[in-house]
C-alpha atoms as a PDB file:
ATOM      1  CA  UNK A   1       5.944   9.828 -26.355  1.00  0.00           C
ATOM      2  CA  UNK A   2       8.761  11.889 -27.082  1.00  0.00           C
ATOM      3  CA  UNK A   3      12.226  10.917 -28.767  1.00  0.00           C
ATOM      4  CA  UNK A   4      13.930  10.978 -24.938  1.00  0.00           C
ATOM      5  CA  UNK A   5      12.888   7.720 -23.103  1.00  0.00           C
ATOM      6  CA  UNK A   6      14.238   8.930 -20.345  1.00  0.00           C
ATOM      7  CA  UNK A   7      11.720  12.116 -19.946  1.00  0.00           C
ATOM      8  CA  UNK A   8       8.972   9.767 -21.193  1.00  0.00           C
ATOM      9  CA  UNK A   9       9.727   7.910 -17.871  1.00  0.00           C
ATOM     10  CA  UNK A  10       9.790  10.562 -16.147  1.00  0.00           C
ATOM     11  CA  UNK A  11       6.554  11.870 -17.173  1.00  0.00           C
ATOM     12  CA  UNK A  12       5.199   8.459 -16.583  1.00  0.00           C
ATOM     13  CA  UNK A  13       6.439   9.261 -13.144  1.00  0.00           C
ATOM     14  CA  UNK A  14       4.578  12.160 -12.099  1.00  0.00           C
ATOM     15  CA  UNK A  15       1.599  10.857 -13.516  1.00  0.00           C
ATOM     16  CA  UNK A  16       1.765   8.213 -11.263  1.00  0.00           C
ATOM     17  CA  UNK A  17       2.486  10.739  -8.462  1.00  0.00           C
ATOM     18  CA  UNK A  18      -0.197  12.620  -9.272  1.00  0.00           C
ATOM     19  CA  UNK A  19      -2.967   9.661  -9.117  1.00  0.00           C
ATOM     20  CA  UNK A  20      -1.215   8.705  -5.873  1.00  0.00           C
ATOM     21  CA  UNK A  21      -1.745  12.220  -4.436  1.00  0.00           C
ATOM     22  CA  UNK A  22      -5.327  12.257  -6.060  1.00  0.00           C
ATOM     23  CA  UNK A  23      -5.779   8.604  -4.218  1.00  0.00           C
ATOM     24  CA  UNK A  24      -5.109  10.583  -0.594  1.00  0.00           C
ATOM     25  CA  UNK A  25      -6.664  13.988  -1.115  1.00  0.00           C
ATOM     26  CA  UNK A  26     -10.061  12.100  -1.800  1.00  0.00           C
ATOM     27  CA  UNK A  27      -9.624   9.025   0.757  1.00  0.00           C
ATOM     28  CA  UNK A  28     -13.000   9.319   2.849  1.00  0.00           C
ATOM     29  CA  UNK A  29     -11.848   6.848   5.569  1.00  0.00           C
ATOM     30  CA  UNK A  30     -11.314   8.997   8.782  1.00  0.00           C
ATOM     31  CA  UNK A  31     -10.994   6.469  11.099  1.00  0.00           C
ATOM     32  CA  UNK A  32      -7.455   5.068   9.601  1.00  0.00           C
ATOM     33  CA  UNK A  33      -4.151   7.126   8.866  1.00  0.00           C
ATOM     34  CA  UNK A  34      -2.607   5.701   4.913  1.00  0.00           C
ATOM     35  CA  UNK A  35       0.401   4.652   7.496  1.00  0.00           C
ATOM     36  CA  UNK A  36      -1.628   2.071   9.222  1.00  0.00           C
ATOM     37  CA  UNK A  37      -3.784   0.775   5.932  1.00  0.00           C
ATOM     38  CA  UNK A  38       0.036   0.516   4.490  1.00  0.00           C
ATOM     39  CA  UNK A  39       0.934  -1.506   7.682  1.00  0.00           C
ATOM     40  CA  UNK A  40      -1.868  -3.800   7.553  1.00  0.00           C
ATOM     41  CA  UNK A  41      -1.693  -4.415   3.909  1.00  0.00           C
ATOM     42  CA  UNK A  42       2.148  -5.666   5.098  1.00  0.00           C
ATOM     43  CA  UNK A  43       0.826  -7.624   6.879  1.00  0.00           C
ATOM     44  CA  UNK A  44      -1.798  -8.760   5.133  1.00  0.00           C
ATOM     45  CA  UNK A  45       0.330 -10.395   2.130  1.00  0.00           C
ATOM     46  CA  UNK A  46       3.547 -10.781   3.494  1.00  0.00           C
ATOM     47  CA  UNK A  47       2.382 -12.511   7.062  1.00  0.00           C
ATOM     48  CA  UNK A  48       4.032 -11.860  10.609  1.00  0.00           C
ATOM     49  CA  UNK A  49       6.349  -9.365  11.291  1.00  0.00           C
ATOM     50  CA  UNK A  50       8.238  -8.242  14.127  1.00  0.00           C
ATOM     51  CA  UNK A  51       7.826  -4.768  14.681  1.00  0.00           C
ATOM     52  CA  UNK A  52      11.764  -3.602  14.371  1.00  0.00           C
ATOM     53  CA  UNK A  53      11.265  -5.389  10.930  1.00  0.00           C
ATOM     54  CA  UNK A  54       7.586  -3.504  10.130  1.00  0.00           C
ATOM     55  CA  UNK A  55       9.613  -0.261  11.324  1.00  0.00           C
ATOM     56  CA  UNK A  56      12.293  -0.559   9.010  1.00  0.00           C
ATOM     57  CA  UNK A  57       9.950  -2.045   6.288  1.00  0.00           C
ATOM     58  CA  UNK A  58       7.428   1.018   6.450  1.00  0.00           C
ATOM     59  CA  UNK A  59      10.623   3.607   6.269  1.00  0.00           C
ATOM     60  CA  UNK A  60       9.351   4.817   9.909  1.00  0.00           C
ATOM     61  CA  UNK A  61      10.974   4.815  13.568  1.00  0.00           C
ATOM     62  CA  UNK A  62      10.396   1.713  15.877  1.00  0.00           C
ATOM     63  CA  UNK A  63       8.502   4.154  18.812  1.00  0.00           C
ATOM     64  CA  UNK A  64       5.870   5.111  15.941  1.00  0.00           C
ATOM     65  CA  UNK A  65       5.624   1.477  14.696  1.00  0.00           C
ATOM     66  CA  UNK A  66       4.843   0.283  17.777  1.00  0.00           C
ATOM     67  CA  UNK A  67       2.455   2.894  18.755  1.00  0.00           C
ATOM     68  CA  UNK A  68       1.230   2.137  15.114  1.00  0.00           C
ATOM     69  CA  UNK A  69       0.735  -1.469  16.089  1.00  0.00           C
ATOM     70  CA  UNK A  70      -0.809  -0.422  19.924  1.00  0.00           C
ATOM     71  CA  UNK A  71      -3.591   1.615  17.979  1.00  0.00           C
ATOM     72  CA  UNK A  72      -4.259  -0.967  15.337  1.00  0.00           C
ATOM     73  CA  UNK A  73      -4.321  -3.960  18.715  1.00  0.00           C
ATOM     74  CA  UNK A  74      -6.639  -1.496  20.384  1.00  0.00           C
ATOM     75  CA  UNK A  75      -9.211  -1.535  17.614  1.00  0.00           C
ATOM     76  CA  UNK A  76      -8.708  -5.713  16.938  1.00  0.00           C
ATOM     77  CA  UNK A  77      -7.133  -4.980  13.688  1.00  0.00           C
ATOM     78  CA  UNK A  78      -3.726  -6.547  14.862  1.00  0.00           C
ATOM     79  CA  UNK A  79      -2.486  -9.108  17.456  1.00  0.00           C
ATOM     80  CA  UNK A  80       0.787  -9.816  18.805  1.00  0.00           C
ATOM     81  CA  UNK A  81       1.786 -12.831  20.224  1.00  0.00           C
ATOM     82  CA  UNK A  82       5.227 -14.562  21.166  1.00  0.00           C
ATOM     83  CA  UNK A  83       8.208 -14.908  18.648  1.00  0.00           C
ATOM     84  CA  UNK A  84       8.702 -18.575  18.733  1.00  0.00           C
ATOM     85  CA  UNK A  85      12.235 -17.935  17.242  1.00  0.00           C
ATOM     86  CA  UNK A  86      12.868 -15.804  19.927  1.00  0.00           C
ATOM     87  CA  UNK A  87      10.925 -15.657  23.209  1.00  0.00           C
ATOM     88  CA  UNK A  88      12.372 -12.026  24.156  1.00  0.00           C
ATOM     89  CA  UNK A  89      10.025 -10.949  20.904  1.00  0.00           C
ATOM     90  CA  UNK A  90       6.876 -10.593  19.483  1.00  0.00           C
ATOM     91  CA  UNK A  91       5.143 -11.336  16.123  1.00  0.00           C
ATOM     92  CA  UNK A  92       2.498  -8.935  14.757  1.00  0.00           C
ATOM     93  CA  UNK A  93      -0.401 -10.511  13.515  1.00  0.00           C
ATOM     94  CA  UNK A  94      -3.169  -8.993  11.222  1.00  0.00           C
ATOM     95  CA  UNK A  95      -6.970 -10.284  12.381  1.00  0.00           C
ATOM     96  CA  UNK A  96     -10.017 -10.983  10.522  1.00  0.00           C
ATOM     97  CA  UNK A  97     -11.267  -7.841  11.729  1.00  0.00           C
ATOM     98  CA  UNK A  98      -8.025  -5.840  10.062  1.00  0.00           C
ATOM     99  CA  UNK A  99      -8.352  -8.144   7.127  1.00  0.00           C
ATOM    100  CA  UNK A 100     -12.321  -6.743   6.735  1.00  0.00           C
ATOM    101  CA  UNK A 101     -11.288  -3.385   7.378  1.00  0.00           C
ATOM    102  CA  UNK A 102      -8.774  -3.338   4.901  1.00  0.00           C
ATOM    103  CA  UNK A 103     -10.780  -5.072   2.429  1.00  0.00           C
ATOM    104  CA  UNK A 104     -13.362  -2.224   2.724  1.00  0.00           C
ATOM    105  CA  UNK A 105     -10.458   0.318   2.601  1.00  0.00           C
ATOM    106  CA  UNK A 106      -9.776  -1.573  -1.158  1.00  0.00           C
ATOM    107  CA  UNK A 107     -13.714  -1.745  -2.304  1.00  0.00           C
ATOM    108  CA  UNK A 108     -14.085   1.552  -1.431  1.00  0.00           C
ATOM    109  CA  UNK A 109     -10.575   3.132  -3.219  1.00  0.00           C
ATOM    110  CA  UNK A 110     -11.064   0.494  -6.126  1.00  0.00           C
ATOM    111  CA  UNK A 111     -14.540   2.011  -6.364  1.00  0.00           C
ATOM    112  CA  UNK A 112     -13.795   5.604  -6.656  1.00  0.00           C
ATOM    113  CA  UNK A 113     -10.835   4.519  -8.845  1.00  0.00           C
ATOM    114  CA  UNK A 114     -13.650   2.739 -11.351  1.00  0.00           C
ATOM    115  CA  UNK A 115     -15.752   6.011 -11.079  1.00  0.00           C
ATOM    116  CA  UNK A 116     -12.605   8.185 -12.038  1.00  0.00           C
ATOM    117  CA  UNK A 117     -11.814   5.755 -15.218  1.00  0.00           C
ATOM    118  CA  UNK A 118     -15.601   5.967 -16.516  1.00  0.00           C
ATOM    119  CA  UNK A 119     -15.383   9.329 -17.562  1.00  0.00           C
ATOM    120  CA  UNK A 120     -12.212   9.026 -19.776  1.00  0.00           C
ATOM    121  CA  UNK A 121     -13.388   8.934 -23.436  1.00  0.00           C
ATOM    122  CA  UNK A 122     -13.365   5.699 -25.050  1.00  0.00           C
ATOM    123  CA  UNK A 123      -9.921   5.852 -26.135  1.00  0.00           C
ATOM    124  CA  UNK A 124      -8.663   6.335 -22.973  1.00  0.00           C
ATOM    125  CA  UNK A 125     -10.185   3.958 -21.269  1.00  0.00           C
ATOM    126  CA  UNK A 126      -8.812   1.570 -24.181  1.00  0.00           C
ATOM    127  CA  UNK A 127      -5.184   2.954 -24.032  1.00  0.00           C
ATOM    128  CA  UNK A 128      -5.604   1.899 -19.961  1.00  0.00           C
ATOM    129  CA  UNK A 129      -6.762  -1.249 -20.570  1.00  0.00           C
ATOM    130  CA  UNK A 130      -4.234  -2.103 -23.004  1.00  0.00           C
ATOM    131  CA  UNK A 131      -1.511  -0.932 -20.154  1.00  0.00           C
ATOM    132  CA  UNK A 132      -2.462  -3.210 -17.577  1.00  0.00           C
ATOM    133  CA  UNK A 133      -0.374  -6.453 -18.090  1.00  0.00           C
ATOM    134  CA  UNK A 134       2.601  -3.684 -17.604  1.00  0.00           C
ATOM    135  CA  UNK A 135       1.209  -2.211 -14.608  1.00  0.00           C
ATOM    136  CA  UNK A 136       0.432  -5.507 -13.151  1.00  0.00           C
ATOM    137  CA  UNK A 137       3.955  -6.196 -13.748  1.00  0.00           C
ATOM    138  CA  UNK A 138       5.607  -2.788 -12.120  1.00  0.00           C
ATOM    139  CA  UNK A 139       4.018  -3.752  -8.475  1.00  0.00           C
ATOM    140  CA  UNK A 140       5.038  -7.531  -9.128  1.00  0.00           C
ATOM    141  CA  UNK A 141       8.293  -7.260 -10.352  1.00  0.00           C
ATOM    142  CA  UNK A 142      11.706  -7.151  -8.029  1.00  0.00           C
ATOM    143  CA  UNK A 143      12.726  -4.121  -7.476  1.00  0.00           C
ATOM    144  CA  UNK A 144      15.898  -2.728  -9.505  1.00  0.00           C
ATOM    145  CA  UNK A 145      18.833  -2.200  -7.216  1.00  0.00           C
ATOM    146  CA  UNK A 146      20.656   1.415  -6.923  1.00  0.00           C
ATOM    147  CA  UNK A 147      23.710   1.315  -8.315  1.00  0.00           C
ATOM    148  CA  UNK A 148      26.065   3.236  -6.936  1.00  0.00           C
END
């Protein structure tokens, strides 16, 4: 680490940026875009959404959610069914099917991830380990608000 925190972080960063890039460049599941795995995983832990919500959620347009959501309902990976808050709307539900198909989506990046980490040295692997209350804590944590 250097004296700068701030460029530390930084660095931290890109690392991160790189092992998310790394992550996509060597996905091997074809038959899923990281847009709908991102949508069912939503889904998946936060429950039923309505697809204006998933839209703004996901950071893309309503007419490619729901065209999202049509190709995910045409392979049983999501349902939709009746907003009972609203009848004029519809909930988006993930199935069991979506739930296995995700779960393989994990095994399989959680796998390659494993494979990745076993050929760090020893004292890599132990400088990882040692990190992993704090990474468990960046995806848990609220996020910080801009300020302005």
């Amino acid at each position: 680490m250097t004296d700068e925190p701030a460029a530390d972080l930084a660095a931290l960063g890109r690392a991160f940026e790189e092992i998310v890039t790394w992550l996509r460049r060597t996905r091997t599941a074809t038959d899923i875009s990281v847009t709908a795995l991102s949508l069912l995983d939503r889904l998946d832990v936060g429950g039923d959404h309505r697809v204006t919500d998933l839209a703004a959620l996901e950071g893309i347009t309503q007419p490619a959610t729901t065209g999202l959501v049509n190709r995910l309902e045409a392979r049983g990976w999501a349902a939709r069914s009746a907003d009972p808050s609203d009848g004029r709307a519809s909930l988006v539900t993930i199935t069991d099917a979506g739930r296995a198909r995700l779960r393989e989506h994990r095994e399989d990046r959680s796998r390659r991830i494993a494979e990745r980490l076993a050929s760090l040295d020893a004292a890599d692997q132990a400088a990882l380990l040692a990190a992993l209350p704090a990474l468990r804590h960046l995806t848990t944590a609220p996020a910080a608000r801009p300020t302005t």
